[in-house]
PDB file of N, CA and C in Angstrom:
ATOM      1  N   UNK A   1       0.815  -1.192   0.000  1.00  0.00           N
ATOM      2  CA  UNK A   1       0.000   0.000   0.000  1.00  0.00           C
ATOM      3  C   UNK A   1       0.859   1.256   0.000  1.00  0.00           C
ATOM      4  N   UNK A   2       1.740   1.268   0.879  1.00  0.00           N
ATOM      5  CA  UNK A   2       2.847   2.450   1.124  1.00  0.00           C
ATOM      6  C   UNK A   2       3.127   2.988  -0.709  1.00  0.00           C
ATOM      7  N   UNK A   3       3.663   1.812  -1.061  1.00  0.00           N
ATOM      8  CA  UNK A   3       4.052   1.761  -2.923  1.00  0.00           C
ATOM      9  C   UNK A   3       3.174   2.431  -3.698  1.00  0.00           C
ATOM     10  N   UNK A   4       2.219   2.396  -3.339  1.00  0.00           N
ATOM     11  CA  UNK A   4       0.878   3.062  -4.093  1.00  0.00           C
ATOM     12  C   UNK A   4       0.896   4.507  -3.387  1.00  0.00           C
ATOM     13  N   UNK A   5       1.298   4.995  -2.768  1.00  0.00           N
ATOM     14  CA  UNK A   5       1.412   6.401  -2.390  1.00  0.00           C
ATOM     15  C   UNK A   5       0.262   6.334  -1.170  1.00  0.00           C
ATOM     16  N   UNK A   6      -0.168   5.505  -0.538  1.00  0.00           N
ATOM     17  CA  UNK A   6      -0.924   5.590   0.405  1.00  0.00           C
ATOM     18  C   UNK A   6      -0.496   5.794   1.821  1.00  0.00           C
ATOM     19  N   UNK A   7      -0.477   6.154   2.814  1.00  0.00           N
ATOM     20  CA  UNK A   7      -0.490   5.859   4.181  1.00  0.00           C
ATOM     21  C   UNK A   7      -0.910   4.631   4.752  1.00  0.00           C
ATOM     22  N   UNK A   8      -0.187   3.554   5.570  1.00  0.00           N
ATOM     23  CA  UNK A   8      -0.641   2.261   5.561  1.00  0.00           C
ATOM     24  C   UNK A   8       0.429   1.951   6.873  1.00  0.00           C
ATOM     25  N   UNK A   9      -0.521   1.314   8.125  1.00  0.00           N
ATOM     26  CA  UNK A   9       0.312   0.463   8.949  1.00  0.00           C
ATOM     27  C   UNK A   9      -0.635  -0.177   9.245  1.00  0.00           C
ATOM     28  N   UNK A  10      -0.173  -1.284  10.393  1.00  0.00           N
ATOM     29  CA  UNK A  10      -0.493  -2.404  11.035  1.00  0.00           C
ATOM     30  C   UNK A  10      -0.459  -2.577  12.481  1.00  0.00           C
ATOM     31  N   UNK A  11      -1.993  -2.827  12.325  1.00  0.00           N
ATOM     32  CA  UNK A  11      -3.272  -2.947  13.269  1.00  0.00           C
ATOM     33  C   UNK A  11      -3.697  -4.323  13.924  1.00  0.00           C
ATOM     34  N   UNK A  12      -3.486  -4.586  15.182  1.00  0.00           N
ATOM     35  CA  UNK A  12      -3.413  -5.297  16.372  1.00  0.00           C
ATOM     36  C   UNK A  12      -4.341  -4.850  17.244  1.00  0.00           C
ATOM     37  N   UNK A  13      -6.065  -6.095  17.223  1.00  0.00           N
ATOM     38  CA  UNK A  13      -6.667  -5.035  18.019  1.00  0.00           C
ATOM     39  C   UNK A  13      -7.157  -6.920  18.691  1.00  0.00           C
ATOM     40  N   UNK A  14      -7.880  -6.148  20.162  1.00  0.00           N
ATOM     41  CA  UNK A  14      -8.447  -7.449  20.814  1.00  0.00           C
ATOM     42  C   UNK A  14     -10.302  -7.882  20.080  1.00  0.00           C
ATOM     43  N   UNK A  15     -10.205  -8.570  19.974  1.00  0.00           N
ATOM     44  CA  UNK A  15     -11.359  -9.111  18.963  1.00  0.00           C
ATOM     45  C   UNK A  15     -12.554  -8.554  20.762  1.00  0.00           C
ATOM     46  N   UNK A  16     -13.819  -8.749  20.348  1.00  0.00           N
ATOM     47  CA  UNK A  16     -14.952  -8.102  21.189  1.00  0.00           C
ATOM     48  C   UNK A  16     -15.531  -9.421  21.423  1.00  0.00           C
ATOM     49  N   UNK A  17     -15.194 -10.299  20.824  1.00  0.00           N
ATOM     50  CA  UNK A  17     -15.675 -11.874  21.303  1.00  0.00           C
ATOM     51  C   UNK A  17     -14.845 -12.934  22.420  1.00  0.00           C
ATOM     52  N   UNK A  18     -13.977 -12.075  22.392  1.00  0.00           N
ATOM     53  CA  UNK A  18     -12.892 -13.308  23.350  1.00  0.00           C
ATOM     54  C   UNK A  18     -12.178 -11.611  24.358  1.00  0.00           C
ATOM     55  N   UNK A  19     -11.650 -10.294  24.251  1.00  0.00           N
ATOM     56  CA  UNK A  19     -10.810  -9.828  25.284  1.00  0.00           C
ATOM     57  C   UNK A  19     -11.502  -8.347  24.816  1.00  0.00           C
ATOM     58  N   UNK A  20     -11.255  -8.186  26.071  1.00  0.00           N
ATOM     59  CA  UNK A  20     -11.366  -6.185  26.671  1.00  0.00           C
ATOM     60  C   UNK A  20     -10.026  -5.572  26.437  1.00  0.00           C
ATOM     61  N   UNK A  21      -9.675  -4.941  25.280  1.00  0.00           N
ATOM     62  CA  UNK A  21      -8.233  -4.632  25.589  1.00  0.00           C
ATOM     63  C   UNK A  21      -8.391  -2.981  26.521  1.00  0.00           C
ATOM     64  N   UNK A  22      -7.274  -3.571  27.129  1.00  0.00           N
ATOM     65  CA  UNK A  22      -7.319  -2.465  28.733  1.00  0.00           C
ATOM     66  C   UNK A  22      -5.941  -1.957  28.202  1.00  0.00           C
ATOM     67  N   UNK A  23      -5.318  -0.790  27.778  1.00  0.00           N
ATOM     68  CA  UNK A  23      -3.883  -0.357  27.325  1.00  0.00           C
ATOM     69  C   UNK A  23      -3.156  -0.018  28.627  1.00  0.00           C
ATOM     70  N   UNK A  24      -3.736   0.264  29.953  1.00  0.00           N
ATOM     71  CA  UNK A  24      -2.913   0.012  31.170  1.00  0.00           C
ATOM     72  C   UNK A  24      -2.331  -0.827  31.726  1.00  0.00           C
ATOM     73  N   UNK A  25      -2.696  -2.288  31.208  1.00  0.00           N
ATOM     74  CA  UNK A  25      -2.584  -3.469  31.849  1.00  0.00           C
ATOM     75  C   UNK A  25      -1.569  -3.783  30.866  1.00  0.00           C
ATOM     76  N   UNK A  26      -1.109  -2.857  29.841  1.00  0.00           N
ATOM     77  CA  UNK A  26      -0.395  -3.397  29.268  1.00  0.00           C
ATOM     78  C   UNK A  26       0.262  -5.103  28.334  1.00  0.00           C
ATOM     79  N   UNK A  27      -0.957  -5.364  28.362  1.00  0.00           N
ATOM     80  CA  UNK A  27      -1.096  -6.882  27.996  1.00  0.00           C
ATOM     81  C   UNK A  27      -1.395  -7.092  26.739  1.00  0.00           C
ATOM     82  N   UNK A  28      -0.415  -7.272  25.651  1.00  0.00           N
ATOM     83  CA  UNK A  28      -0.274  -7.481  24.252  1.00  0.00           C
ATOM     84  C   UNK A  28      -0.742  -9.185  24.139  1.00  0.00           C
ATOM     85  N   UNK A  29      -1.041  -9.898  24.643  1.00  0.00           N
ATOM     86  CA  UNK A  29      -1.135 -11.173  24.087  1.00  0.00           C
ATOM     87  C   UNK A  29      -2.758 -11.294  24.138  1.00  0.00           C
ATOM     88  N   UNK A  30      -3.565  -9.798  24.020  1.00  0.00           N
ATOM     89  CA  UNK A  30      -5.194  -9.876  23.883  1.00  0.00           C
ATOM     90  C   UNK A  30      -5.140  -9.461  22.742  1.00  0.00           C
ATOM     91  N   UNK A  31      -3.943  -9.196  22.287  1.00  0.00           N
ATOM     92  CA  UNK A  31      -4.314  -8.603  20.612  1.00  0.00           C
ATOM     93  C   UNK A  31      -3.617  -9.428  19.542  1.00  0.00           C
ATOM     94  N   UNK A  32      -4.730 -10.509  19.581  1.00  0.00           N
ATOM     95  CA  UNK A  32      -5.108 -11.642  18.517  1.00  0.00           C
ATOM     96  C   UNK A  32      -5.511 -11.261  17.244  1.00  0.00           C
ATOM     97  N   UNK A  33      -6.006 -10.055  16.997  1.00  0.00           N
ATOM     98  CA  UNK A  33      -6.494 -10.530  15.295  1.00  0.00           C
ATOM     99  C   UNK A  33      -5.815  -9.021  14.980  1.00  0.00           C
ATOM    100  N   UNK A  34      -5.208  -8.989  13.592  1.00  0.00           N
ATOM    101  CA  UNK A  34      -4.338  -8.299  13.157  1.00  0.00           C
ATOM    102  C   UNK A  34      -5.046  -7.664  11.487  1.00  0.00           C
ATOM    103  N   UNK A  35      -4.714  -5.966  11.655  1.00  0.00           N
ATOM    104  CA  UNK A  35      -5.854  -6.021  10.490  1.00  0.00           C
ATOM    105  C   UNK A  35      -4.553  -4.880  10.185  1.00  0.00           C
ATOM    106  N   UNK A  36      -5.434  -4.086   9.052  1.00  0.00           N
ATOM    107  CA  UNK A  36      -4.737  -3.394   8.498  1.00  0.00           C
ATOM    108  C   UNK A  36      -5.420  -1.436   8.198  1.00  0.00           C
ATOM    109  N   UNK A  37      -4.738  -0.707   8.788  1.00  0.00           N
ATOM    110  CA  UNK A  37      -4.806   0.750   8.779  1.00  0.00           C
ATOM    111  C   UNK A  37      -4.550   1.707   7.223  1.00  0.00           C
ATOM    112  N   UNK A  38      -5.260   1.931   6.631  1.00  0.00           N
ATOM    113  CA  UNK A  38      -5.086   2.922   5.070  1.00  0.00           C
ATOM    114  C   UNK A  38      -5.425   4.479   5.044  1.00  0.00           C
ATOM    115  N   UNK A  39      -4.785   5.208   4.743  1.00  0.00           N
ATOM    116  CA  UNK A  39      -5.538   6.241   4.688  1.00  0.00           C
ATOM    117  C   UNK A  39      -5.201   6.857   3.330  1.00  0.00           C
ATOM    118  N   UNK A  40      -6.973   7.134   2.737  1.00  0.00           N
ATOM    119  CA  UNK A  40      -6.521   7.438   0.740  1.00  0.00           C
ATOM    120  C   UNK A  40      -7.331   8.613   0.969  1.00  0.00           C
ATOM    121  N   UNK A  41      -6.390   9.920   0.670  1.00  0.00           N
ATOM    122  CA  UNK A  41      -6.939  11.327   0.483  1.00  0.00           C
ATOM    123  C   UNK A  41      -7.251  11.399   2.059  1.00  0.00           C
ATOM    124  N   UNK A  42      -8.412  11.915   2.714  1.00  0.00           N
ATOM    125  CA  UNK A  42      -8.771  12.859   4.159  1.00  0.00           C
ATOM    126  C   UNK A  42      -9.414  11.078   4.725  1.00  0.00           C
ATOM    127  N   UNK A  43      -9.776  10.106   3.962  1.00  0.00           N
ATOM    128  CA  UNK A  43     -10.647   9.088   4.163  1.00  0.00           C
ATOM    129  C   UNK A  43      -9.465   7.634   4.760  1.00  0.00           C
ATOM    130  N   UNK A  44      -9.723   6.916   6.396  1.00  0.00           N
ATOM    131  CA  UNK A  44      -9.085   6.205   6.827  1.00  0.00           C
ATOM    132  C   UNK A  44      -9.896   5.051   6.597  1.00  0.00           C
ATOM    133  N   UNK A  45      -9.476   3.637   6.391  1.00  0.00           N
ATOM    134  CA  UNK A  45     -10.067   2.558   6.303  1.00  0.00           C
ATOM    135  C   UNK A  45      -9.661   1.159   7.401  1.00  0.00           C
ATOM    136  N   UNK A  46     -10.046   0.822   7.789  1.00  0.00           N
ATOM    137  CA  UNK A  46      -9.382  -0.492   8.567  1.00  0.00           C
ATOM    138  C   UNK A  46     -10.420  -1.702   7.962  1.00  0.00           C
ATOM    139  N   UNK A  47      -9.178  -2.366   7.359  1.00  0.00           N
ATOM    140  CA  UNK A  47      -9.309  -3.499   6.793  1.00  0.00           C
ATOM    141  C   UNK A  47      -9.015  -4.944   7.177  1.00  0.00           C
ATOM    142  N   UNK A  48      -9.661  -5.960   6.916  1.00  0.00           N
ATOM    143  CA  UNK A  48      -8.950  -7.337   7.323  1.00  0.00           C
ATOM    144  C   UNK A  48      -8.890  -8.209   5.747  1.00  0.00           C
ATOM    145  N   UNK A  49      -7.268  -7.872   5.611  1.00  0.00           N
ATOM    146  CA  UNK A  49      -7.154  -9.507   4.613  1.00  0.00           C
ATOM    147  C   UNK A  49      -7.909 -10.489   4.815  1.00  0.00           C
ATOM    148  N   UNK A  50      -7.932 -11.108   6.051  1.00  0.00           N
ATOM    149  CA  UNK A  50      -8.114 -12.414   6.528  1.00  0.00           C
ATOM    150  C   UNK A  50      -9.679 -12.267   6.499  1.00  0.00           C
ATOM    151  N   UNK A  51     -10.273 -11.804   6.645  1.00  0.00           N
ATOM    152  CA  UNK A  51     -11.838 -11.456   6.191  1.00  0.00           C
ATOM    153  C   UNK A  51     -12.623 -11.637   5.306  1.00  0.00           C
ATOM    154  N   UNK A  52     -12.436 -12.974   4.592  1.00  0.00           N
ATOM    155  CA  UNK A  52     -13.309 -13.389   3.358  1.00  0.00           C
ATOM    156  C   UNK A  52     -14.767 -12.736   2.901  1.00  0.00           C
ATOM    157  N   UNK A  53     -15.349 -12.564   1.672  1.00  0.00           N
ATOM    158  CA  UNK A  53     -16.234 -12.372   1.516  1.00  0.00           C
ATOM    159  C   UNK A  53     -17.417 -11.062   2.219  1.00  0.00           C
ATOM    160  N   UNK A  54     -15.927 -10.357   2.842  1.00  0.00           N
ATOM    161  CA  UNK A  54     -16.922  -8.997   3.330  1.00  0.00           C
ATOM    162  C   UNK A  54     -16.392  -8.073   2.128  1.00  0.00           C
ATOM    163  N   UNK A  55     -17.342  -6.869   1.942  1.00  0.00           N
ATOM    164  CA  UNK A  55     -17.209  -5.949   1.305  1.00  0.00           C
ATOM    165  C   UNK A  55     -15.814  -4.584   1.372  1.00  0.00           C
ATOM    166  N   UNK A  56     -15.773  -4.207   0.632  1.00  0.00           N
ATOM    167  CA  UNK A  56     -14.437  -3.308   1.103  1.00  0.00           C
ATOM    168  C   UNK A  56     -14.701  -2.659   2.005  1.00  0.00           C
ATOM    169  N   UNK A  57     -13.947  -2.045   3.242  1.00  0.00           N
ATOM    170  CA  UNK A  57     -14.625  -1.639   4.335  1.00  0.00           C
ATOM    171  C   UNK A  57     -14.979  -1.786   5.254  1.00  0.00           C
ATOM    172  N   UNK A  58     -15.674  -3.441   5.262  1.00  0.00           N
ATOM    173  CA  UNK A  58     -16.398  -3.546   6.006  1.00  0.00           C
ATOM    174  C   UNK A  58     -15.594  -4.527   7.166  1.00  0.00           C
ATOM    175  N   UNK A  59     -15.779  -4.282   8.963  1.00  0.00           N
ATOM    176  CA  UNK A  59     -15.371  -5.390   9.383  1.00  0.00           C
ATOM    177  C   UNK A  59     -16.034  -6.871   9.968  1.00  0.00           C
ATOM    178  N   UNK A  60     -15.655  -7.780  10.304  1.00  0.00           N
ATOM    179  CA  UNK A  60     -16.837  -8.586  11.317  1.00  0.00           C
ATOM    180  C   UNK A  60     -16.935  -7.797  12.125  1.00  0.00           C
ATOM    181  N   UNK A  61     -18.747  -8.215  12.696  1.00  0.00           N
ATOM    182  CA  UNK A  61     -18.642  -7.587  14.180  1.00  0.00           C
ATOM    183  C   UNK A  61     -17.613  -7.610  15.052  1.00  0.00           C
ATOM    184  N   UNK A  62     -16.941  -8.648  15.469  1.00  0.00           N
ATOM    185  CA  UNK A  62     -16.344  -8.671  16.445  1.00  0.00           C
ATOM    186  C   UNK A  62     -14.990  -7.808  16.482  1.00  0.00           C
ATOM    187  N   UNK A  63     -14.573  -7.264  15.295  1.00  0.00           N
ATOM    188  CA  UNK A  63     -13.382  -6.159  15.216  1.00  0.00           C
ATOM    189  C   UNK A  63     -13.970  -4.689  15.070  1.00  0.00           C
ATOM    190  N   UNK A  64     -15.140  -4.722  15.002  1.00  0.00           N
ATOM    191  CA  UNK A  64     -15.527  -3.035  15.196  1.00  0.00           C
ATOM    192  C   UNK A  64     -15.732  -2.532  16.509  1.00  0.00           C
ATOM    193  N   UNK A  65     -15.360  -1.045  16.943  1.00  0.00           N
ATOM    194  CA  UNK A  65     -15.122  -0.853  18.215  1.00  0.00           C
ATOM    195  C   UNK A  65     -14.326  -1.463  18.867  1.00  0.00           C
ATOM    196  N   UNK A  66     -13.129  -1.994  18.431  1.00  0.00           N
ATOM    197  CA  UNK A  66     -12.592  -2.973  19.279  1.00  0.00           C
ATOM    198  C   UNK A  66     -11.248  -2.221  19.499  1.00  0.00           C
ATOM    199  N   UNK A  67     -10.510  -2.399  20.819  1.00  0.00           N
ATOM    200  CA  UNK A  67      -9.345  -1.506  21.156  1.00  0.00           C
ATOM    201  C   UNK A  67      -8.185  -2.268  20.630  1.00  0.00           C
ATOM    202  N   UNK A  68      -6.961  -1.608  20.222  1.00  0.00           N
ATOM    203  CA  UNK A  68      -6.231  -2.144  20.185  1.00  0.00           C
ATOM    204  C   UNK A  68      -4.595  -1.023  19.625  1.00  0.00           C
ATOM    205  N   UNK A  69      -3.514  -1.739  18.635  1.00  0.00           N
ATOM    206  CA  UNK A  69      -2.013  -0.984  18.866  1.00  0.00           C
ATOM    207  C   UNK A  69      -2.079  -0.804  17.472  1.00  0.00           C
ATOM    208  N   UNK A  70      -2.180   0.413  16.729  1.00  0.00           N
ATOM    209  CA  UNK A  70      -1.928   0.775  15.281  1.00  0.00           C
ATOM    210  C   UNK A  70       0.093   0.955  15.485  1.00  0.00           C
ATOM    211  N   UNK A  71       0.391   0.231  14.898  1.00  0.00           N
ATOM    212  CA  UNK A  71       1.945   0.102  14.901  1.00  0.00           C
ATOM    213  C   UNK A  71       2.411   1.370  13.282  1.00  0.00           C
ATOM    214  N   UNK A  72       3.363   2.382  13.645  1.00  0.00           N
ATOM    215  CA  UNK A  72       3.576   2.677  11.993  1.00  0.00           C
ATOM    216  C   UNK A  72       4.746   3.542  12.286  1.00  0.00           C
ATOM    217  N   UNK A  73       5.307   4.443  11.491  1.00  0.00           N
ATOM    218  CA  UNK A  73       6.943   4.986  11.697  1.00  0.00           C
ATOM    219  C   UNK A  73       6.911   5.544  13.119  1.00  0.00           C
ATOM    220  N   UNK A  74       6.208   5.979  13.426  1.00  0.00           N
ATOM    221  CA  UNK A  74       6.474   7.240  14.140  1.00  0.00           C
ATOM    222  C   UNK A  74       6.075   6.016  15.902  1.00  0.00           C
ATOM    223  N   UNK A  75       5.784   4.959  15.526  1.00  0.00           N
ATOM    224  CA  UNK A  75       5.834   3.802  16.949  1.00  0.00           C
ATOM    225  C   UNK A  75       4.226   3.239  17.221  1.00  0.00           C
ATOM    226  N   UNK A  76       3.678   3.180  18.287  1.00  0.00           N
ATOM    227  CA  UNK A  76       2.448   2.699  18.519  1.00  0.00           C
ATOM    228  C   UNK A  76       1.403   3.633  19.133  1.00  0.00           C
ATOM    229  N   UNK A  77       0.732   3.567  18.731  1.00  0.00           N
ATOM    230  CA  UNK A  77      -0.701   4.421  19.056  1.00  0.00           C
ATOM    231  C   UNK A  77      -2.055   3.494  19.516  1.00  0.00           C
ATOM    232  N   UNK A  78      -2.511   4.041  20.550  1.00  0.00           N
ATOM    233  CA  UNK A  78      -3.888   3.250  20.874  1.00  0.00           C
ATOM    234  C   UNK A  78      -4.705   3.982  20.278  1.00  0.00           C
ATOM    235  N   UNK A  79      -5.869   2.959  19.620  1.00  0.00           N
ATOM    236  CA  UNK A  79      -6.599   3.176  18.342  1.00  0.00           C
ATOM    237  C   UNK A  79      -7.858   1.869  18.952  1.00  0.00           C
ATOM    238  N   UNK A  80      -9.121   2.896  18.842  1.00  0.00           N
ATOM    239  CA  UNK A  80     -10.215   2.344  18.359  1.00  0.00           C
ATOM    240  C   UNK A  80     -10.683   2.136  17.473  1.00  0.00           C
ATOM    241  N   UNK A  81     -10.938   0.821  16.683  1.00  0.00           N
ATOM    242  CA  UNK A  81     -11.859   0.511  15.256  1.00  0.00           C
ATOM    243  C   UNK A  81     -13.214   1.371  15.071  1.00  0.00           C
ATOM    244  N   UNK A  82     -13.614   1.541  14.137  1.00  0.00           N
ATOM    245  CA  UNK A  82     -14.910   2.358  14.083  1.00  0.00           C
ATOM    246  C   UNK A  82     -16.339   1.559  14.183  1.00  0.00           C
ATOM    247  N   UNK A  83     -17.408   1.712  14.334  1.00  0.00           N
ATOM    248  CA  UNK A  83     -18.313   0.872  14.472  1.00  0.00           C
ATOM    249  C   UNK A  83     -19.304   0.399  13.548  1.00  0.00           C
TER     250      UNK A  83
END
């Protein structure tokens, strides 16, 4: 994505079906499902490869609203999925 002139890192969030991610508790091994951060023009997207058969855009329930570590140059940021 970067190659394409986009803005693009990688997104580590706790799924809403199995963990509460708490960023005080400091506990990285709740952030099981791994998606992906874009941003094309003013418009951000969070995406899952691993997400068969959903539409562009779109996530399972269980990764929307869900807390988790957007990793990208500048280090890690806590980041909520959108709903």
């Amino acid at each position: 994505m970067t190659a394409a002139g986009f803005d693009a890192a990688e997104v580590y969030v706790a799924p809403r079906n199995r963990d509460l991610f708490l960023p005080d508790r400091k506990e990285v091994g709740q952030l099981s499902a791994d998606l992906l951060w874009v941003r094309a023009g003013s418009q951000e997207y969070y995406l899952d490869p691993a997400a068969r058969f959903f539409p562009f855009g779109l996530l399972p329930w269980y990764e929307t609203e869900a807390g988790g570590i957007r990793y990208d140059k500048h280090g890690g940021t806590v980041v909520t999925t959108p709903n």
